[in-house]
C-alpha atoms as a PDB file:
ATOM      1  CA  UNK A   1      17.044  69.176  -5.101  1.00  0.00           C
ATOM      2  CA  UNK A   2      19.985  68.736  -2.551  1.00  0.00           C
ATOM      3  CA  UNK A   3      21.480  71.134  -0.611  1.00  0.00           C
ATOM      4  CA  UNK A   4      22.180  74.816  -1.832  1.00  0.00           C
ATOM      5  CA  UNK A   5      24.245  78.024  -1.459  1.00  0.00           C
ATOM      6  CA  UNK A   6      22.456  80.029   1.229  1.00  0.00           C
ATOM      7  CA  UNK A   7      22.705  83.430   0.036  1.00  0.00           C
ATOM      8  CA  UNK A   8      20.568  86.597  -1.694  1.00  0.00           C
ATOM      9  CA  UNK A   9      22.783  87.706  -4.420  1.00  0.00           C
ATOM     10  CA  UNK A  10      21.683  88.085  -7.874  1.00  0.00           C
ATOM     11  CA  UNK A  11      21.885  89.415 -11.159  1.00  0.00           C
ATOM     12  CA  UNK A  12      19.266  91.569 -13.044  1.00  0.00           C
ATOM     13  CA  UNK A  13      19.451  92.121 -16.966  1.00  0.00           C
ATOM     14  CA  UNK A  14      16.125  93.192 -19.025  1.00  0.00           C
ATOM     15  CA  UNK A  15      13.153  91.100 -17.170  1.00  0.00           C
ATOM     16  CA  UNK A  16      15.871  87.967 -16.039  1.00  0.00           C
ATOM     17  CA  UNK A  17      16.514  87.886 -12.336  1.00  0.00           C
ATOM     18  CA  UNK A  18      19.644  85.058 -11.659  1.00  0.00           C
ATOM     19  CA  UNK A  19      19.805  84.491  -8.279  1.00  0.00           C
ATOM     20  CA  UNK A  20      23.667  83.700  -7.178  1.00  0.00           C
ATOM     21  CA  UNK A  21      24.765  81.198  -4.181  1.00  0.00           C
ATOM     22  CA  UNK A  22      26.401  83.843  -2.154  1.00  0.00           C
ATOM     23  CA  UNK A  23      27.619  87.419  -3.257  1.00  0.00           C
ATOM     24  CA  UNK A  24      31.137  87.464  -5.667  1.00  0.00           C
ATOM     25  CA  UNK A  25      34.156  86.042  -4.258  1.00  0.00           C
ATOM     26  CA  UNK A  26      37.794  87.596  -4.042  1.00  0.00           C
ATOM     27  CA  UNK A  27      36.556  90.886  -5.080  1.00  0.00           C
ATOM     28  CA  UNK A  28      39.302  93.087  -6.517  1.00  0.00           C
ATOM     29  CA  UNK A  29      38.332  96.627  -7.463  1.00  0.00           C
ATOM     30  CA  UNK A  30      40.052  98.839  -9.776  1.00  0.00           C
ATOM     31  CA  UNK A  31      39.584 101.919 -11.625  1.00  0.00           C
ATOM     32  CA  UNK A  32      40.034 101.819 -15.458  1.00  0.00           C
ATOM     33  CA  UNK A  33      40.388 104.348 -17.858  1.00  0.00           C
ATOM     34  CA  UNK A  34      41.230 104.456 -21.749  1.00  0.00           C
ATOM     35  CA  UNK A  35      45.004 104.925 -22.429  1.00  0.00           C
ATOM     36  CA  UNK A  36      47.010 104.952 -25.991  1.00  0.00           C
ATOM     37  CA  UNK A  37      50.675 104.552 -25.716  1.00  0.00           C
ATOM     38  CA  UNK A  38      53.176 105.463 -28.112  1.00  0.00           C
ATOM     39  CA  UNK A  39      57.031 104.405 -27.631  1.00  0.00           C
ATOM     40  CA  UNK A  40      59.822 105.682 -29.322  1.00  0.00           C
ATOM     41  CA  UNK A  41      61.642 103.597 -31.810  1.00  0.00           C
ATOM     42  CA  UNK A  42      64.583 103.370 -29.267  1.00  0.00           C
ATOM     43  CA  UNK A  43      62.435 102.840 -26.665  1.00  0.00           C
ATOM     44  CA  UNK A  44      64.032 105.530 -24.958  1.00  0.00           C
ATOM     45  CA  UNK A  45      60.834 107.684 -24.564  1.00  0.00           C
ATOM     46  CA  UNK A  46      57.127 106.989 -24.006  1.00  0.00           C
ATOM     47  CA  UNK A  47      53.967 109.423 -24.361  1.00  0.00           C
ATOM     48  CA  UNK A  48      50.563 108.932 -23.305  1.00  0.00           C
ATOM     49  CA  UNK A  49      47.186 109.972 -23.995  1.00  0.00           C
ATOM     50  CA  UNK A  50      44.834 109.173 -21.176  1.00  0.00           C
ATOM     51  CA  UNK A  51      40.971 110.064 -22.277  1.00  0.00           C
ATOM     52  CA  UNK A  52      38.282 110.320 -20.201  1.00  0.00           C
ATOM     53  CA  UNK A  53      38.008 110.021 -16.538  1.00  0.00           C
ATOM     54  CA  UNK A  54      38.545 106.544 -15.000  1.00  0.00           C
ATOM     55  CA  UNK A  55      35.396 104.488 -14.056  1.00  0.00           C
ATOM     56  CA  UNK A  56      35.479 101.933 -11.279  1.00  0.00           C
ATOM     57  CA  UNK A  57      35.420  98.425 -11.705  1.00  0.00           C
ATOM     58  CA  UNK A  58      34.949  95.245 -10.011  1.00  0.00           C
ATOM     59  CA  UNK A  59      36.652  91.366 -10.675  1.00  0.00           C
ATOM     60  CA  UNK A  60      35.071  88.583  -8.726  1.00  0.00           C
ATOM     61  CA  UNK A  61      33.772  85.269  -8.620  1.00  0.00           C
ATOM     62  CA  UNK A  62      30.229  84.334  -9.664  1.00  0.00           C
ATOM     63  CA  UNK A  63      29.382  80.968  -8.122  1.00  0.00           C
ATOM     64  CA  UNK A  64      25.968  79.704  -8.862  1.00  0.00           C
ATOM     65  CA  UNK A  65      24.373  75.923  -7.917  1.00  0.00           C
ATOM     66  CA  UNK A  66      22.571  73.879 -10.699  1.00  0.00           C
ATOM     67  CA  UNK A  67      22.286  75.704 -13.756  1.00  0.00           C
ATOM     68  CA  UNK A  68      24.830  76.656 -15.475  1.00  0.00           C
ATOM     69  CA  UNK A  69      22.730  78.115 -18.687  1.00  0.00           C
ATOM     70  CA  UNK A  70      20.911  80.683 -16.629  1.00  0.00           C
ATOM     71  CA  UNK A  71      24.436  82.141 -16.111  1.00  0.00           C
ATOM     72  CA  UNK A  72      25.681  81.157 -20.076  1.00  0.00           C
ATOM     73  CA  UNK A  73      22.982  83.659 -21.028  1.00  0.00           C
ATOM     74  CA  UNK A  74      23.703  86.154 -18.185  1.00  0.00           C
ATOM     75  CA  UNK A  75      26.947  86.324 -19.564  1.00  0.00           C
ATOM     76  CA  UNK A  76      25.931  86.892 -23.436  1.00  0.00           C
ATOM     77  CA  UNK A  77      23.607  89.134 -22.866  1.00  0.00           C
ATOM     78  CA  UNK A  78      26.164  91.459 -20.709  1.00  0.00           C
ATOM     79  CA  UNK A  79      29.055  90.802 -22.908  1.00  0.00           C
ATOM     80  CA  UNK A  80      26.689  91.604 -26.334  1.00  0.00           C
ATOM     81  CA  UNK A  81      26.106  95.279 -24.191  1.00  0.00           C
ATOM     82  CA  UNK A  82      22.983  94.665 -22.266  1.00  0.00           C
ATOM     83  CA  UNK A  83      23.033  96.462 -18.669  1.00  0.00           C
ATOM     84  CA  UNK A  84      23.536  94.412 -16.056  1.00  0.00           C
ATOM     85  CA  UNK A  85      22.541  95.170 -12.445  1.00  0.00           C
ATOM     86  CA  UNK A  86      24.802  93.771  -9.510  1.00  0.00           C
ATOM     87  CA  UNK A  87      22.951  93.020  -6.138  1.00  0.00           C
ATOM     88  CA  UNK A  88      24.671  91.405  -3.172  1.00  0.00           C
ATOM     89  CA  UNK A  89      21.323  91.235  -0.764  1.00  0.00           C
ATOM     90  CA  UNK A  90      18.449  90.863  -3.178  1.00  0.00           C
ATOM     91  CA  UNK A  91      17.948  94.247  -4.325  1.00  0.00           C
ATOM     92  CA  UNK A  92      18.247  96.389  -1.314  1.00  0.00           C
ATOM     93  CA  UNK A  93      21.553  97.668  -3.107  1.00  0.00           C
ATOM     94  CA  UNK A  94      21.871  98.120  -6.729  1.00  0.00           C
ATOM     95  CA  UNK A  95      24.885  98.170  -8.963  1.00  0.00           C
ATOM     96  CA  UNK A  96      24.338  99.052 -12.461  1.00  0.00           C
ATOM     97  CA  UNK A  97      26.723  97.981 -14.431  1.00  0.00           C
ATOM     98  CA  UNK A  98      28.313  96.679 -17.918  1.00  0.00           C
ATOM     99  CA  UNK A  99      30.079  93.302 -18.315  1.00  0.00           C
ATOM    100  CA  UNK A 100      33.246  93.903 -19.839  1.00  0.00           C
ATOM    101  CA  UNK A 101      34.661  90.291 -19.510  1.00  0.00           C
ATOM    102  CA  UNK A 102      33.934  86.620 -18.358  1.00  0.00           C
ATOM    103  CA  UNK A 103      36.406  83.440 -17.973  1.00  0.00           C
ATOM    104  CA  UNK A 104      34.773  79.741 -18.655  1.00  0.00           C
ATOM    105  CA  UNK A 105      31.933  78.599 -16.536  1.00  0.00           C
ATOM    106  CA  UNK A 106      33.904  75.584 -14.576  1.00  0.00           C
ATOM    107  CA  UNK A 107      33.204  73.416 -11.611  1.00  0.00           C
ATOM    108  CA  UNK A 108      33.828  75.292  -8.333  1.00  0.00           C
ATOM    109  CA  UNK A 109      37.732  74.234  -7.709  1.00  0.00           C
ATOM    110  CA  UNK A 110      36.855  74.772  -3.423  1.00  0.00           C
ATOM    111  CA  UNK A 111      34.770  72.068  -3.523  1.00  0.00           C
ATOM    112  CA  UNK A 112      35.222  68.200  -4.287  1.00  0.00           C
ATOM    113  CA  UNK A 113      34.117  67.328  -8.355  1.00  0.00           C
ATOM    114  CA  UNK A 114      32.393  70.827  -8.320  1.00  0.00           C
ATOM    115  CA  UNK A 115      29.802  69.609  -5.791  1.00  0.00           C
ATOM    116  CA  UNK A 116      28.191  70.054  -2.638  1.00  0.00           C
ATOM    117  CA  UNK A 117      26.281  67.972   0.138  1.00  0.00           C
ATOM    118  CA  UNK A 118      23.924  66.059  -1.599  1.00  0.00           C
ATOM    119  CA  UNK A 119      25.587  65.963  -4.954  1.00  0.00           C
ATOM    120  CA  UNK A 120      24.177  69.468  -6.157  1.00  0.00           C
ATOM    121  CA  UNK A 121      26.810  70.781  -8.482  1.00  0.00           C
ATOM    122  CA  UNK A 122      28.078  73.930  -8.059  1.00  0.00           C
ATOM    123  CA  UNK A 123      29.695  76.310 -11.196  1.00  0.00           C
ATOM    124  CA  UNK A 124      32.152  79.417 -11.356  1.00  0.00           C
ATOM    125  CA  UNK A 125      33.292  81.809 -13.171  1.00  0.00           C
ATOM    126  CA  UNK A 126      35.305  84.932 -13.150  1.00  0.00           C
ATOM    127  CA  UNK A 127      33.567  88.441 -14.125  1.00  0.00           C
ATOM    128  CA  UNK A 128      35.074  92.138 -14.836  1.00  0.00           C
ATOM    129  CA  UNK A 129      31.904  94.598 -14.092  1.00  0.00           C
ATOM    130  CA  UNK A 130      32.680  98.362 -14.913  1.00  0.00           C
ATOM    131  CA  UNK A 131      29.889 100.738 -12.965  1.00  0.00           C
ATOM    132  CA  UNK A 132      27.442 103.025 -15.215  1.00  0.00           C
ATOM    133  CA  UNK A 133      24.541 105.265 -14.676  1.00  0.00           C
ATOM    134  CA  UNK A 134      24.006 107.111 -11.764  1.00  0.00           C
ATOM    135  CA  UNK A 135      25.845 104.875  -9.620  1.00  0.00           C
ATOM    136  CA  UNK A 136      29.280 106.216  -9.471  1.00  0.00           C
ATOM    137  CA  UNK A 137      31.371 103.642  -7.315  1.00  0.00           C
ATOM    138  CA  UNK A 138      30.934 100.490  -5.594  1.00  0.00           C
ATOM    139  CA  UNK A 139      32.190 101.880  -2.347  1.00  0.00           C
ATOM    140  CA  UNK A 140      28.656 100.547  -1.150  1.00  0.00           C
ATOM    141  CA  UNK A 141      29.837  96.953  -1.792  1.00  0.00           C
ATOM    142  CA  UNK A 142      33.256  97.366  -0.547  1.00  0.00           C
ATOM    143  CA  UNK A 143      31.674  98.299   3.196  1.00  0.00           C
ATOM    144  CA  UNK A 144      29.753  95.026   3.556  1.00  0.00           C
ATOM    145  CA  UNK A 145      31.246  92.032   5.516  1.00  0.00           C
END
């Protein structure tokens, strides 16, 4: 195999460890919560029901080398409600999550024909993680570098 992503990010669901080329990229965090709208007929007036309290989540970038099927059944595994947990240094920190949405696995647009040095081909995708169990934020990953 050519060369690869250096990096100790991965994802854990049931007994499957997927080890990631670096941590997600262009991290956004938000905190989502469950609204119903109603609008008048007019559209004069607007009332909303907010229920619940908001739970944090996170949209980044998954980019992983070579195999894009470890990550196709990452992703239906997580989207069919299995838990998945979010490390960005192999496990020293812990993220336990749900995956509420994923975009097409693609080539990685940063790099020429979705490759690297040596012709090893490098994937993305695009992943919405809300946090669950006792972890109650991902301020943890918003203080790393």
């Amino acid at each position: 195999m050519g060369t690869q992503l250096i990096g100790t990010a991965q994802f854990v669901y049931g007994a499957v460890t997927v080890s990631l080329g670096t941590r997600l990229h262009n991290q956004t965090f938000r905190d989502a919560r469950t609204r119903y709208t109603e609008e008048s007929d007019d559209r004069s007036a607007r009332s909303v029901i907010t229920v619940g309290t908001a739970k944090p989540e996170l949209v980044g970038t998954v980019r992983l080398h070579d195999d894009p099927e470890e990550l196709r059944a990452l992703i239906a595994a997580g989207l069919d409600g299995t838990q998945v947990d979010y490390s960005p240094d192999n496990g020293s920190t812990t993220f336990e999550c749900l995956l509420i949405a994923a975009s097409n696995i693609t080539p990685d647009k940063d790099f020429p024909a979705g490759c690297i040095s040596n012709k090893v081909p490098l994937y993305q995708c695009t992943v919405t993680l809300r946090i669950t169990g006792s972890t109650t934020s991902f301020d943890g990953l918003k203080a790393l570098p």
